[in-house]
Protein backbone atom coordinates (compact mmCIF):
# COMPACT_ATOMS: atom_id res chain seq x y z
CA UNK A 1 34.46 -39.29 20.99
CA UNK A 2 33.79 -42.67 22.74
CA UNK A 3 35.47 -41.27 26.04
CA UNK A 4 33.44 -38.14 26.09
CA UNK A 5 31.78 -37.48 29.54
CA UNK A 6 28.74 -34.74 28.13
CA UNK A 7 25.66 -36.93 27.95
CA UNK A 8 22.72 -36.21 26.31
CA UNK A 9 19.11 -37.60 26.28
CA UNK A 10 17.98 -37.70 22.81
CA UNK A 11 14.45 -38.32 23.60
CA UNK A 12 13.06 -34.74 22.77
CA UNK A 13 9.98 -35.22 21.65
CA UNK A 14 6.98 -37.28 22.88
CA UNK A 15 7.00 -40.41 20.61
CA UNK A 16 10.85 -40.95 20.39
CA UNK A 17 11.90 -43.92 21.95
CA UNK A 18 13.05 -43.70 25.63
CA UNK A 19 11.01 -40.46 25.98
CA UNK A 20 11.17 -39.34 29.31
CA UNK A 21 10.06 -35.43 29.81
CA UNK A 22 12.13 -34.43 27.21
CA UNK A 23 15.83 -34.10 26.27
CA UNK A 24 19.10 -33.75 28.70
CA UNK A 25 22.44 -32.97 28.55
CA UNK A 26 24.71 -34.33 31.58
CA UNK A 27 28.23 -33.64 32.93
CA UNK A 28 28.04 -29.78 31.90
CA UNK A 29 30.36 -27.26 33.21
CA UNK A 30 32.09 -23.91 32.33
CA UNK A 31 35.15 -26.15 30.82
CA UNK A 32 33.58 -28.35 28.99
CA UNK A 33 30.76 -26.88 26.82
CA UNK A 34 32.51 -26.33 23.84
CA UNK A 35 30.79 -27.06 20.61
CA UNK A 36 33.68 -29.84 20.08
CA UNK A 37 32.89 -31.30 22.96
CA UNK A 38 28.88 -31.29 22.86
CA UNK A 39 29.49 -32.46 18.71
CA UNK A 40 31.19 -35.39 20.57
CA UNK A 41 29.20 -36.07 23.20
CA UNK A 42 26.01 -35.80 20.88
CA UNK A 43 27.71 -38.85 19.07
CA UNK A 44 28.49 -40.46 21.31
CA UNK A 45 25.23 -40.63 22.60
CA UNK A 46 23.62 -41.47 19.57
CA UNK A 47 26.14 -44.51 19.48
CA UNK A 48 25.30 -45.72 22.98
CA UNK A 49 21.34 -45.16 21.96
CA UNK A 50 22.22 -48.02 19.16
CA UNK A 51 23.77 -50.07 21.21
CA UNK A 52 20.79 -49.90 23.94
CA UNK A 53 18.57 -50.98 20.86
CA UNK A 54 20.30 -53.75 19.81
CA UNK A 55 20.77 -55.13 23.20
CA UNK A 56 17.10 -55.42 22.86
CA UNK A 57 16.69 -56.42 19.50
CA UNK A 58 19.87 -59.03 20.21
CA UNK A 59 20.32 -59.16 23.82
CA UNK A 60 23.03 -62.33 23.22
CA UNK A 61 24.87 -60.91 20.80
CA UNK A 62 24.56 -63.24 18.14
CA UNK A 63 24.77 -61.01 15.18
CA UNK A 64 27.95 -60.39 14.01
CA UNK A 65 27.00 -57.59 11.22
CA UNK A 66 24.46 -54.97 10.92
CA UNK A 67 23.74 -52.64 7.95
CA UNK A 68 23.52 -48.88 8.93
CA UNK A 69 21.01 -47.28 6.95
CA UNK A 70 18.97 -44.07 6.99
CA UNK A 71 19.78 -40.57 6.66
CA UNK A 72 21.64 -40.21 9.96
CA UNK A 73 24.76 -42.32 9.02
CA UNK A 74 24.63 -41.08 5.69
CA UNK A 75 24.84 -37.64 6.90
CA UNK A 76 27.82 -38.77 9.40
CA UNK A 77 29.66 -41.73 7.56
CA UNK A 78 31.51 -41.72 10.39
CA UNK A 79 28.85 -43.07 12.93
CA UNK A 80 29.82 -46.78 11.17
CA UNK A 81 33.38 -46.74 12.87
CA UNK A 82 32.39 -45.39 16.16
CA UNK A 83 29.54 -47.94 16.02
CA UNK A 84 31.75 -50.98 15.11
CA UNK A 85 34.25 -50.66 18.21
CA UNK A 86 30.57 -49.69 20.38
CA UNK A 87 28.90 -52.69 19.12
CA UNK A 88 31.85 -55.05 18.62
CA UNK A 89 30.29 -55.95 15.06
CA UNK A 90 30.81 -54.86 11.47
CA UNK A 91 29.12 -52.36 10.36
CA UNK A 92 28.47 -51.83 6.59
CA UNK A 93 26.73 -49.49 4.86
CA UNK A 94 23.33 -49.57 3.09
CA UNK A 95 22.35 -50.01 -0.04
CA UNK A 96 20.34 -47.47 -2.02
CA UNK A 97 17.01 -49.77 -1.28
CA UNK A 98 15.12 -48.57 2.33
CA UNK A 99 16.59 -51.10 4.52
CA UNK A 100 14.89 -49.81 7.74
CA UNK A 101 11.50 -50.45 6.18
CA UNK A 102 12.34 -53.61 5.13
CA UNK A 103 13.89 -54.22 9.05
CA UNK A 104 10.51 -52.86 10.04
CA UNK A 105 8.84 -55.67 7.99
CA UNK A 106 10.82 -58.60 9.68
CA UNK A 107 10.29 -57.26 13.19
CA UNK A 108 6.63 -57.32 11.92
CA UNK A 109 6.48 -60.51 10.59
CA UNK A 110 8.16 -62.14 13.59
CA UNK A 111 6.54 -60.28 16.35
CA UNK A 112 3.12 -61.52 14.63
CA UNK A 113 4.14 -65.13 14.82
CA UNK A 114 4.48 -65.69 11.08
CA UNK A 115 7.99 -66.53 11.39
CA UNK A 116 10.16 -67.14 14.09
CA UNK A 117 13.40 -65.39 12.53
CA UNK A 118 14.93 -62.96 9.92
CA UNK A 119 15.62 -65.44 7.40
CA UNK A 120 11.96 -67.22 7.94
CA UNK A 121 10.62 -63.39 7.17
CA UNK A 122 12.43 -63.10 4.55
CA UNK A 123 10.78 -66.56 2.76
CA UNK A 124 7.61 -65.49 4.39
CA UNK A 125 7.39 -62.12 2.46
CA UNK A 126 8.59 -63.86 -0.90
CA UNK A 127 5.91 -66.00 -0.75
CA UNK A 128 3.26 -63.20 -0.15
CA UNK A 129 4.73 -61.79 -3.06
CA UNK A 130 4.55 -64.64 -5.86
């Protein structure tokens, strides 16, 4: 999957990150587009969209483990493996709470200035709640 050479921009709709006129697929000829080989490249893709985001989330690399969540990798357990060798980080799955949201509410709290890190938004939001 990871040495796939289809491409495809997975921006197709106006609001998705990276939008840029709407979707693409690269790399397509008569030999190629088979629906093995677009499944792969469509994964690929997805996996190399990940790592773009957490080169901006973690541009140094400092995190050594992430937690894959939402219905995507639940739908394709095996996104986690591809994304471990992609990331060069362990991958482990969620839990059954909503971890993006809760992802969504550190990147919140930091980018506001309330705390300067993950674990500081974590303290931060216990505290809001007692």
């Amino acid at each position: 999957i990871l040495r796939e050479t289809l491409e495809l921009e997975l921006g197709i709709f106006g609001s998705a990150w990276r939008y840029n006129s709407g979707g693409v697929i690269r790399n397509i000829d008569e030999e190629n587009l088979t629906p093995e080989r677009y499944l792969a490249g469509l994964l690929k893709s997805l996996c190399l969209q990940y790592k773009a985001a957490a080169e901006c989330i973690d541009p140094q690399a400092k995190l050594r483990k992430c937690i894959l969540s939402g219905g995507i990798p639940q739908k394709l357990p095996q996104l986690s493996i591809l994304l471990s060798e992609v990331l060069q980080r362990k991958i482990m799955p969620g839990s059954g709470m909503d971890e993006s949201l809760v992802g969504l509410r550190t990147l919140a709290l930091v980018a506001d200035g309330r705390a300067r890190d993950y674990r500081m938004a974590q303290d931060v939001y216990k505290n809001c709640m007692t």
